[in-house]
Protein backbone atom coordinates (compact mmCIF):
# COMPACT_ATOMS: atom_id res chain seq x y z
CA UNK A 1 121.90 82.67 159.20
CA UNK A 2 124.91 80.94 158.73
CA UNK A 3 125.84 77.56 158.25
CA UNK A 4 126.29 74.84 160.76
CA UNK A 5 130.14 73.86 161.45
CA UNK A 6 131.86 70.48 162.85
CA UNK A 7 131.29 71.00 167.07
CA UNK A 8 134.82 69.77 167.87
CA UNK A 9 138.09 70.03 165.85
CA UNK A 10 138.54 66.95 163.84
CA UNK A 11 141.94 65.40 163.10
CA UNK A 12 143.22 63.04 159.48
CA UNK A 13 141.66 59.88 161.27
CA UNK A 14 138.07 61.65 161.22
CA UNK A 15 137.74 61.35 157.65
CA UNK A 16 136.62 57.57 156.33
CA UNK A 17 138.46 56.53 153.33
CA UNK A 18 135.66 54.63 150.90
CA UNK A 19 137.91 53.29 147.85
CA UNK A 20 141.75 54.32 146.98
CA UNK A 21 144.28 53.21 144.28
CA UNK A 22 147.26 54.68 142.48
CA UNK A 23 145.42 57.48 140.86
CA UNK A 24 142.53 58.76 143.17
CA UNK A 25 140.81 58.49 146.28
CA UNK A 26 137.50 58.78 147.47
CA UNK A 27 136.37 60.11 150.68
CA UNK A 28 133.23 60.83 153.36
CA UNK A 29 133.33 65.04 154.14
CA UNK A 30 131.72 65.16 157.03
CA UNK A 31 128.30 68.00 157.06
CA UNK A 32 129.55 71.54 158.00
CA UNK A 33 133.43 71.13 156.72
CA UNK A 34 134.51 73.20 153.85
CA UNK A 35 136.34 71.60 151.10
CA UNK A 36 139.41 73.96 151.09
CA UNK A 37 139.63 77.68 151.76
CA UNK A 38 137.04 79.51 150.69
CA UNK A 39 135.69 83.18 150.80
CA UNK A 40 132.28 81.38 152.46
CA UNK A 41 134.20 81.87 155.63
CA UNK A 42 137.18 83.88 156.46
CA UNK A 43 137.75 82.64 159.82
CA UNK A 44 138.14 78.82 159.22
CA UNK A 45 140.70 77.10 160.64
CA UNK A 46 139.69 72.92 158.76
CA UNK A 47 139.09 72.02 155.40
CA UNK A 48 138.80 68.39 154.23
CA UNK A 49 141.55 69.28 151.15
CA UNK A 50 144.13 69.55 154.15
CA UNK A 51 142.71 66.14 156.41
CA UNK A 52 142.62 64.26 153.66
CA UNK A 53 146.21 65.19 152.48
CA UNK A 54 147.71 64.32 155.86
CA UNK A 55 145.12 60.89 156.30
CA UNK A 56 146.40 59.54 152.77
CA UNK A 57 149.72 60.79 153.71
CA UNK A 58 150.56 62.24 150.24
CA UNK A 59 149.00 65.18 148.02
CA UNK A 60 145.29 65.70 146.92
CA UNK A 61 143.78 67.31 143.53
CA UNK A 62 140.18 68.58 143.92
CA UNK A 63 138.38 67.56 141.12
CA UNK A 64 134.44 68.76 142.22
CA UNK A 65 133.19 70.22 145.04
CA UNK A 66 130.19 69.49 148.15
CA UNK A 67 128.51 72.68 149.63
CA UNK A 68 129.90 72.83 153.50
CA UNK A 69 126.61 71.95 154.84
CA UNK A 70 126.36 68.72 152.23
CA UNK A 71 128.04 65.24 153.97
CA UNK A 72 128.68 62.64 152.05
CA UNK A 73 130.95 60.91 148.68
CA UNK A 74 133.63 63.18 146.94
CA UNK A 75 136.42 62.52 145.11
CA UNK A 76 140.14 63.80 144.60
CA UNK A 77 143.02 62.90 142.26
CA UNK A 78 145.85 61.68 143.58
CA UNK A 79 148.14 63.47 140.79
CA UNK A 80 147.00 66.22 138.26
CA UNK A 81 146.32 64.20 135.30
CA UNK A 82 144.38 62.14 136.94
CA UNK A 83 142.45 64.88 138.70
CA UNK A 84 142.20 66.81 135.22
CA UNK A 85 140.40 63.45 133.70
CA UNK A 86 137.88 63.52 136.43
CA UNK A 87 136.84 66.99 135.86
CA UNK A 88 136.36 67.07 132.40
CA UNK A 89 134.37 64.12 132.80
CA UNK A 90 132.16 65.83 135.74
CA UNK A 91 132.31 69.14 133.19
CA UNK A 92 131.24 67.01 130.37
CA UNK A 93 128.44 65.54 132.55
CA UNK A 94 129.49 61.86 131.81
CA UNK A 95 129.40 61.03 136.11
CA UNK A 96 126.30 59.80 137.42
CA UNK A 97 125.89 61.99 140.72
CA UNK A 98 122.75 60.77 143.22
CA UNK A 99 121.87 62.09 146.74
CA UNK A 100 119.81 61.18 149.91
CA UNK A 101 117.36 64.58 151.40
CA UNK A 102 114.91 64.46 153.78
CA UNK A 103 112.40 67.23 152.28
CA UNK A 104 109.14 68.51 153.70
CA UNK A 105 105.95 67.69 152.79
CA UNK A 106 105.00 64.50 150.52
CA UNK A 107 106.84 64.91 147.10
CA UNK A 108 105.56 62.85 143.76
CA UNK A 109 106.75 59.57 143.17
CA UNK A 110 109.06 61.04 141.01
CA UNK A 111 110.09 64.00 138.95
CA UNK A 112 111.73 66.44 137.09
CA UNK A 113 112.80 70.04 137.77
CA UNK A 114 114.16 71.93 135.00
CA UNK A 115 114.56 75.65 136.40
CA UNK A 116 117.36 78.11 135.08
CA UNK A 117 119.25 79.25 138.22
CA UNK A 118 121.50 82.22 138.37
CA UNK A 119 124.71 82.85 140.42
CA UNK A 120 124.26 83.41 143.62
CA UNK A 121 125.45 86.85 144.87
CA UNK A 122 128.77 87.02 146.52
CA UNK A 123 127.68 88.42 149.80
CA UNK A 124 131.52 88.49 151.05
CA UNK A 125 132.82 90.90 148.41
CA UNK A 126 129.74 92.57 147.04
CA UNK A 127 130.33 91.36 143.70
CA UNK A 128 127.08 90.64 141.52
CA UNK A 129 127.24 87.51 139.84
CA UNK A 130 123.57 87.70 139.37
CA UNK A 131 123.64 90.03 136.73
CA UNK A 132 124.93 86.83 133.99
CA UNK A 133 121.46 84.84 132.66
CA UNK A 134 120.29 82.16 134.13
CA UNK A 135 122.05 79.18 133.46
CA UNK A 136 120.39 75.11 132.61
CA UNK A 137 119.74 73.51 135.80
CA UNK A 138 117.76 69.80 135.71
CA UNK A 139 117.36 67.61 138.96
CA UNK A 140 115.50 64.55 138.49
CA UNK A 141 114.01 62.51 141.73
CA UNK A 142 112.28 59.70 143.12
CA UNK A 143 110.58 59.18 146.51
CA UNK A 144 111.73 56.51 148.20
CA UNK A 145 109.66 56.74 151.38
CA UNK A 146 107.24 59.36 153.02
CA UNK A 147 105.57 59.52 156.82
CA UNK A 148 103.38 62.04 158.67
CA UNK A 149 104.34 62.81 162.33
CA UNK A 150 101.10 63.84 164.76
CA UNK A 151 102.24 67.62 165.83
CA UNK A 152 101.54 70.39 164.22
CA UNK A 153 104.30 72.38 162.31
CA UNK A 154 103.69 75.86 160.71
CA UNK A 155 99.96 76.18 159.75
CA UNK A 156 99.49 72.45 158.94
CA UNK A 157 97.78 69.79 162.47
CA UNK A 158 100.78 67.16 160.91
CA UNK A 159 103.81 66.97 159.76
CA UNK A 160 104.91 65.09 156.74
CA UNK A 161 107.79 64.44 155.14
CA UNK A 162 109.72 62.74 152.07
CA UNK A 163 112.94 60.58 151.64
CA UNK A 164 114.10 61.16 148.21
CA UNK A 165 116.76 60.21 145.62
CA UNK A 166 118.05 63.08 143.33
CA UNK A 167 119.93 62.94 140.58
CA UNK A 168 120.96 66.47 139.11
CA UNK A 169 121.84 66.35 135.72
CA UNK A 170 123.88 70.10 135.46
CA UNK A 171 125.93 71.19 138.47
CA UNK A 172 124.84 74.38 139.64
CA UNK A 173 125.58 76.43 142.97
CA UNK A 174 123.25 74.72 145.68
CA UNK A 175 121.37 73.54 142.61
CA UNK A 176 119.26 70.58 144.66
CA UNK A 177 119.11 72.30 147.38
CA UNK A 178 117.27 75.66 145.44
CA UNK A 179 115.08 73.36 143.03
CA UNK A 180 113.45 71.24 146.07
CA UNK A 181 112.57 74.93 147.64
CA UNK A 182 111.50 75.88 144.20
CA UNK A 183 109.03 72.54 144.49
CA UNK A 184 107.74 73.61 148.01
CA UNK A 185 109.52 70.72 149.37
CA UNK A 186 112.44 72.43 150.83
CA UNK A 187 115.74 70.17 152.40
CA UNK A 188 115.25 70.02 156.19
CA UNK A 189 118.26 71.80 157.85
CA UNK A 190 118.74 74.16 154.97
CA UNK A 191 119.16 77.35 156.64
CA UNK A 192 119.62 79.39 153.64
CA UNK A 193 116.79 77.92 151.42
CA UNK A 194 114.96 75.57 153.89
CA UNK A 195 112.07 76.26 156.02
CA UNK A 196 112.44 77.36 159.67
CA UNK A 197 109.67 75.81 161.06
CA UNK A 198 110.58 72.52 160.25
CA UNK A 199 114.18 73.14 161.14
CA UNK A 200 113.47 74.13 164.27
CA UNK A 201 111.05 71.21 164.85
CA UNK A 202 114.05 69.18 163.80
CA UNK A 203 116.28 70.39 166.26
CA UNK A 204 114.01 69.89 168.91
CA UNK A 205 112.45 66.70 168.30
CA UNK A 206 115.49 65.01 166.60
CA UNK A 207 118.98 67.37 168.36
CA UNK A 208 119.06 67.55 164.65
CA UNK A 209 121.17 71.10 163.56
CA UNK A 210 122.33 69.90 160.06
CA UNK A 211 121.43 69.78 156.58
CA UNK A 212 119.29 66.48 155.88
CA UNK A 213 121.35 65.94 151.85
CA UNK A 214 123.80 63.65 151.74
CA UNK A 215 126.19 63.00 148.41
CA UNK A 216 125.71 58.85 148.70
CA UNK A 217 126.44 57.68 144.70
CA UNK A 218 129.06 58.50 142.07
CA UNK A 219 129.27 56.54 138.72
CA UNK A 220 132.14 58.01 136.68
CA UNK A 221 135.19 56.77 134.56
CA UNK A 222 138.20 55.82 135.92
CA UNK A 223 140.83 58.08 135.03
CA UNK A 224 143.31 55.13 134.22
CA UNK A 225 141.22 52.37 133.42
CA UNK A 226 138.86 51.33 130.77
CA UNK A 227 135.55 51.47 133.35
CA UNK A 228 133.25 52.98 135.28
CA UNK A 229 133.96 52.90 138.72
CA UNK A 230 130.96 52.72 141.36
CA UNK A 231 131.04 54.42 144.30
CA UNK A 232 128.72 54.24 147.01
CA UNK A 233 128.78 55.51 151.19
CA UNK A 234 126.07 54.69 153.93
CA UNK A 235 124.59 57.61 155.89
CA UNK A 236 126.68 58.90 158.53
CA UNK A 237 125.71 57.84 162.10
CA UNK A 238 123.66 61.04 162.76
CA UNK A 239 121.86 60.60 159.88
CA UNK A 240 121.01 57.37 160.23
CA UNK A 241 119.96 58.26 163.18
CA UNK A 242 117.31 60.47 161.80
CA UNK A 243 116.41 57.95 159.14
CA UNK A 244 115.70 55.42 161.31
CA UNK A 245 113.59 57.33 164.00
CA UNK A 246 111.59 58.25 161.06
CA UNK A 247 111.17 54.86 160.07
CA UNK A 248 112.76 54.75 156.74
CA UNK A 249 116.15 52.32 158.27
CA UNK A 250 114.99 49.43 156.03
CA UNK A 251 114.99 51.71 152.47
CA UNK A 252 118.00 52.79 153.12
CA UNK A 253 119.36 49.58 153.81
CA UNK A 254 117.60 48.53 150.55
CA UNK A 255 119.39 51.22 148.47
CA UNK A 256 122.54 50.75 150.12
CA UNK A 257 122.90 47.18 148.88
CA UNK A 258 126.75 46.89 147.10
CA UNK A 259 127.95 50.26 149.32
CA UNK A 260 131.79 51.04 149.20
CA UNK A 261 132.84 50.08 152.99
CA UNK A 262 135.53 52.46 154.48
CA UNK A 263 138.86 51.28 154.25
């Protein structure tokens, strides 16, 4: 299956601007947008790279990267030394880096996965990345709120799921996304390492048809100044939406406390 796209064309405007100064600016990718041109898909036409350019009116550095299906906080450079500073620090692992899922089933209050993960195969050129080792992968969580719906879903009379915090520690390809499947708690709306049942009774309970992870903290230095710059984004309206029909508005309100507001 493939990936879920934007449903209408967006334009600069789309994109909420949450913090900007003379050396970088920080920015909400909306779910199913691609971060620049990428062999992931051939035949698209938008990437956030260009949007943002034309919003902020000026040239953008990527300095890390949000899977298409992942909304949420990311951050460019607005020259190349400045972008350069920011990815050595991601690189060196000195930025703090926490996301919002909705998983199934009810995860531990919190935990730790440490699982080696290995490239995943380019299925656009053929080319087998997965023949390298493994390489470190840790995710840490913790479960912020949990609920069981009354219809039945898969083999189970119930449905229940988790709202958790993650915090990966490495950055590998889909990492959170492949360690919460490795848990049996799998992202809902992950169509590549999800489950289907759930999806689907996502999509027709909820019009959900996206991946439930958003990208909702950043704690890294500032590329000019002598600090650590905190950077936080609310839920999306859709997602919120979600949230709150499950019941979980008021802990995400709770964690949101001190959010960047768009400017």
């Amino acid at each position: 299956m493939t990936e879920p796209v934007p449903a209408r064309r967006l334009l600069p405007e789309d994109i909420p601007l949450l913090y900007q100064d003379a050396w970088l600016v920080a920015a909400y990718k909306p779910a199913g947008l691609l971060v620049h041109r990428s062999q992931v898909d051939r035949g698209a036409r938008q990437f956030l790279l260009q949007l943002l350019r034309d919003r902020v009116g000026q040239r953008v550095y990527p300095v890390h990267r949000l899977d298409r299906p992942t909304a949420g906080l990311i951050v460019f450079g607005l020259d190349p030394d400045s972008a350069g500073r920011m990815a050595s620090a991601f690189a060196e692992r000195r930025v703090a880096k926490r996301y919002l899922a909705v998983v199934r089933g009810w995860t531990d209050d919190s935990g730790r996965i440490d699982r080696p993960l290995m490239s995943l195969e380019d299925r656009y050129t053929g080319s087998s990345r997965g023949t390298e080792m493994p390489k470190e992968a840790i995710t840490e969580y913790r479960t912020l709120a949990r609920c069981e719906l009354p219809y039945p879903v898969g083999r189970y009379a119930t449905a229940r799921y988790s709202l958790v915090e993650a915090h990966p520690l490495t950055g590998r390809q889909h990492q959170i996304r492949r360690h919460f499947n490795h848990i049996s708690h799998p992202i809902i709306g992950d169509v590549n390492h999800g489950d289907r049942h759930h999806n689907r009774f996502f999509r027709q309970h909820f019009g959900c048809h996206r991946l439930l992870l958003l990208a909702h903290a950043l704690d890294l230095p500032h590329p000019a100044e002598a600090r650590i710059l905190s950077l936080r984004t609310e839920p999306d309206t859709e997602f919120a939406s979600v949230l709150a029909r499950l019941g979980w508005d008021a802990e995400v309100d709770n964690l949101q406390n001190g959010s960047a507001a768009p400017i």
